[in-house]
N, C-alpha and C. Protein backbone atom coordinates (compact mmCIF):
# COMPACT_ATOMS: atom_id res chain seq x y z
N UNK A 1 0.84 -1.17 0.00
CA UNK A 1 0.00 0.00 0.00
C UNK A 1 0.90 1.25 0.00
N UNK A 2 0.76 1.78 -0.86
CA UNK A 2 2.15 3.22 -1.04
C UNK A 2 1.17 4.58 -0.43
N UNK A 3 1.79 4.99 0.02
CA UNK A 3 1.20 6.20 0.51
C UNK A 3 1.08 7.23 -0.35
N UNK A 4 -0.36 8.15 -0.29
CA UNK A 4 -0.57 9.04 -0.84
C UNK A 4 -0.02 10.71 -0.91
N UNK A 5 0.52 11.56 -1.57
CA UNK A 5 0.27 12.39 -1.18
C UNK A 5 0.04 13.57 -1.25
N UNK A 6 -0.04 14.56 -0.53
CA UNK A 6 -1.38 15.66 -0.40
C UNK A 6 -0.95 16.48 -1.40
N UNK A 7 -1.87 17.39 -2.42
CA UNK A 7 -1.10 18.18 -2.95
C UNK A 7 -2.03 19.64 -2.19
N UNK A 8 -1.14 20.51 -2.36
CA UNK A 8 -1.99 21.69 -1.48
C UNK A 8 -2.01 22.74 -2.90
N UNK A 9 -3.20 23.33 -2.91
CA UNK A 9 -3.27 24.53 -3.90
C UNK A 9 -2.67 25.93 -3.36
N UNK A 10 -2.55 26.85 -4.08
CA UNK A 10 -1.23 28.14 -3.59
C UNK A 10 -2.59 28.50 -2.79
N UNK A 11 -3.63 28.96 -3.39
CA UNK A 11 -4.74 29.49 -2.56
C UNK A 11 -4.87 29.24 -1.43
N UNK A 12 -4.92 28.41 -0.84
CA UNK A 12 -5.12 27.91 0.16
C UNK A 12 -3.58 28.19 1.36
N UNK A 13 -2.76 28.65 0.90
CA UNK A 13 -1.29 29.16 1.73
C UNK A 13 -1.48 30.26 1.87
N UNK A 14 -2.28 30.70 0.79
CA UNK A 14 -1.94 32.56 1.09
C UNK A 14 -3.10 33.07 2.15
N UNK A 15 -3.88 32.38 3.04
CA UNK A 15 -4.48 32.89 3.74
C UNK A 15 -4.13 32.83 5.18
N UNK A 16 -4.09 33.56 6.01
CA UNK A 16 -3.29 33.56 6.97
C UNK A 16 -4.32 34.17 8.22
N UNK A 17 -4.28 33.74 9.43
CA UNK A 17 -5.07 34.50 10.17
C UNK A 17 -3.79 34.96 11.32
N UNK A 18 -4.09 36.36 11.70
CA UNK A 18 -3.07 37.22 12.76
C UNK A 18 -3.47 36.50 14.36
N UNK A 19 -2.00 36.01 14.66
CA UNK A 19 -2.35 35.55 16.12
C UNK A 19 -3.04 36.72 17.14
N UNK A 20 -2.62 37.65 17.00
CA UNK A 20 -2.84 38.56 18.16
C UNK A 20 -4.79 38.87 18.21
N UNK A 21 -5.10 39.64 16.76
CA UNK A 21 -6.61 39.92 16.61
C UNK A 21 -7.52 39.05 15.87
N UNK A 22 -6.73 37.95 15.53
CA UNK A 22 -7.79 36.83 15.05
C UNK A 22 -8.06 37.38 13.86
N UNK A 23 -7.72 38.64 12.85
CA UNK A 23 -8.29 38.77 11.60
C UNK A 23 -7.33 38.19 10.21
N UNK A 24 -7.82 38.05 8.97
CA UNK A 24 -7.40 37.54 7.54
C UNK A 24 -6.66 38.31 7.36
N UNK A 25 -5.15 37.85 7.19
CA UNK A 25 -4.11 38.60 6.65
C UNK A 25 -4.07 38.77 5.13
N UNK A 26 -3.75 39.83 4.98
CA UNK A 26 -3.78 40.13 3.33
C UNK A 26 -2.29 41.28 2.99
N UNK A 27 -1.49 40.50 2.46
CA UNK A 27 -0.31 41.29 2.45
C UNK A 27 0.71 41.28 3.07
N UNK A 28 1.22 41.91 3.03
CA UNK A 28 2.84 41.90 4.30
C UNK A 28 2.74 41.60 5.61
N UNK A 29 3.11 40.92 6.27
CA UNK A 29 3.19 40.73 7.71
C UNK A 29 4.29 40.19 8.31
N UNK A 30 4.30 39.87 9.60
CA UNK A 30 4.91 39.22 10.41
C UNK A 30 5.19 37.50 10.50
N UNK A 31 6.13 36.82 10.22
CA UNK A 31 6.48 35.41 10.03
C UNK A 31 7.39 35.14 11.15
N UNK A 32 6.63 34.66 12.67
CA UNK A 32 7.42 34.03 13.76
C UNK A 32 7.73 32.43 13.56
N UNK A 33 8.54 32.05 13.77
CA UNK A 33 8.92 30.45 13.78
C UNK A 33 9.31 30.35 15.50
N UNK A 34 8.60 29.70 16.40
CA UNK A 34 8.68 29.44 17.55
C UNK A 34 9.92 28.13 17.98
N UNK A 35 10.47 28.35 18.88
CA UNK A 35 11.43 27.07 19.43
C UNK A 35 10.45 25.90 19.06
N UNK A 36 9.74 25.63 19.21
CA UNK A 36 8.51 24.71 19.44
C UNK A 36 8.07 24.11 18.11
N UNK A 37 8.76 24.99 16.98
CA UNK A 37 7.87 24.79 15.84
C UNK A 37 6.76 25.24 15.69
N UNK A 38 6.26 25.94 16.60
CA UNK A 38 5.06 26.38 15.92
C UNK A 38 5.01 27.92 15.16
N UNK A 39 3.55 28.34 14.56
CA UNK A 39 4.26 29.39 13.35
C UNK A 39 3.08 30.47 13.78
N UNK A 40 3.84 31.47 13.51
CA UNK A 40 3.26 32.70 13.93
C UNK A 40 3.09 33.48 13.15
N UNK A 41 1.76 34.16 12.44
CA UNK A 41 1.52 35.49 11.63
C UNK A 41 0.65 36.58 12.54
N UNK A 42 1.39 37.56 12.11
CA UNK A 42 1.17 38.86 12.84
C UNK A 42 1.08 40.08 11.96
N UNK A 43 0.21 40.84 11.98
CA UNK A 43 0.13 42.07 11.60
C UNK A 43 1.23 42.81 11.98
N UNK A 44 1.29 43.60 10.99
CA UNK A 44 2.57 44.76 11.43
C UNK A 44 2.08 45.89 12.53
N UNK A 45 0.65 45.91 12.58
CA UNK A 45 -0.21 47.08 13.27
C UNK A 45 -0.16 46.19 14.54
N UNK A 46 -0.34 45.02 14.63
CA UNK A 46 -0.20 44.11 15.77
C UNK A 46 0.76 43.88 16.45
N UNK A 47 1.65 44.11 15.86
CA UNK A 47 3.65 43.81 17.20
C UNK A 47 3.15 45.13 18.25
N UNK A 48 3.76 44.06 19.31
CA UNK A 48 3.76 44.94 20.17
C UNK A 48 5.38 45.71 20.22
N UNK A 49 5.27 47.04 21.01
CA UNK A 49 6.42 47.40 20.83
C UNK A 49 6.53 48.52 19.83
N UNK A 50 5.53 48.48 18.76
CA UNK A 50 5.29 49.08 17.12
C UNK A 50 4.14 50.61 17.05
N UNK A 51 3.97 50.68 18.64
CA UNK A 51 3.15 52.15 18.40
C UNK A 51 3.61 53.10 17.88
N UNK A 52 2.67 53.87 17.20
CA UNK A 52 3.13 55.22 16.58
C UNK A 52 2.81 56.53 17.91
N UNK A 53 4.16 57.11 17.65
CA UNK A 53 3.82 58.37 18.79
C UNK A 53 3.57 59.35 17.61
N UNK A 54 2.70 60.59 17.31
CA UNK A 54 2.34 61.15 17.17
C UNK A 54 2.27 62.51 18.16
């Protein structure tokens, strides 16, 4: 029995949801890779640290 395997469509990569506010990333952002392996997208409006003083 040979194993199958998955093919993934690009569509389906380019959607991303922001850890911090839970919304659909569209565009440039933030790409964390954790010790852990696990993966992190973040808004740029979302880093903390990233306020605008005005």
């Amino acid at each position: 029995m040979a194993a199958k395997k998955k093919i993934r469509s690009p569509e389906l990569e380019e959607g991303h949801l922001c850890y911090i506010c839970g919304k659909e990333i569209h565009g440039d952002h933030v790409y964390i890779k954790t010790r852990r392996r696990s993966e992190l997208h973040i808004h740029f409006e979302c880093m903390p640290g990233k306020q605008q003083v005005n």
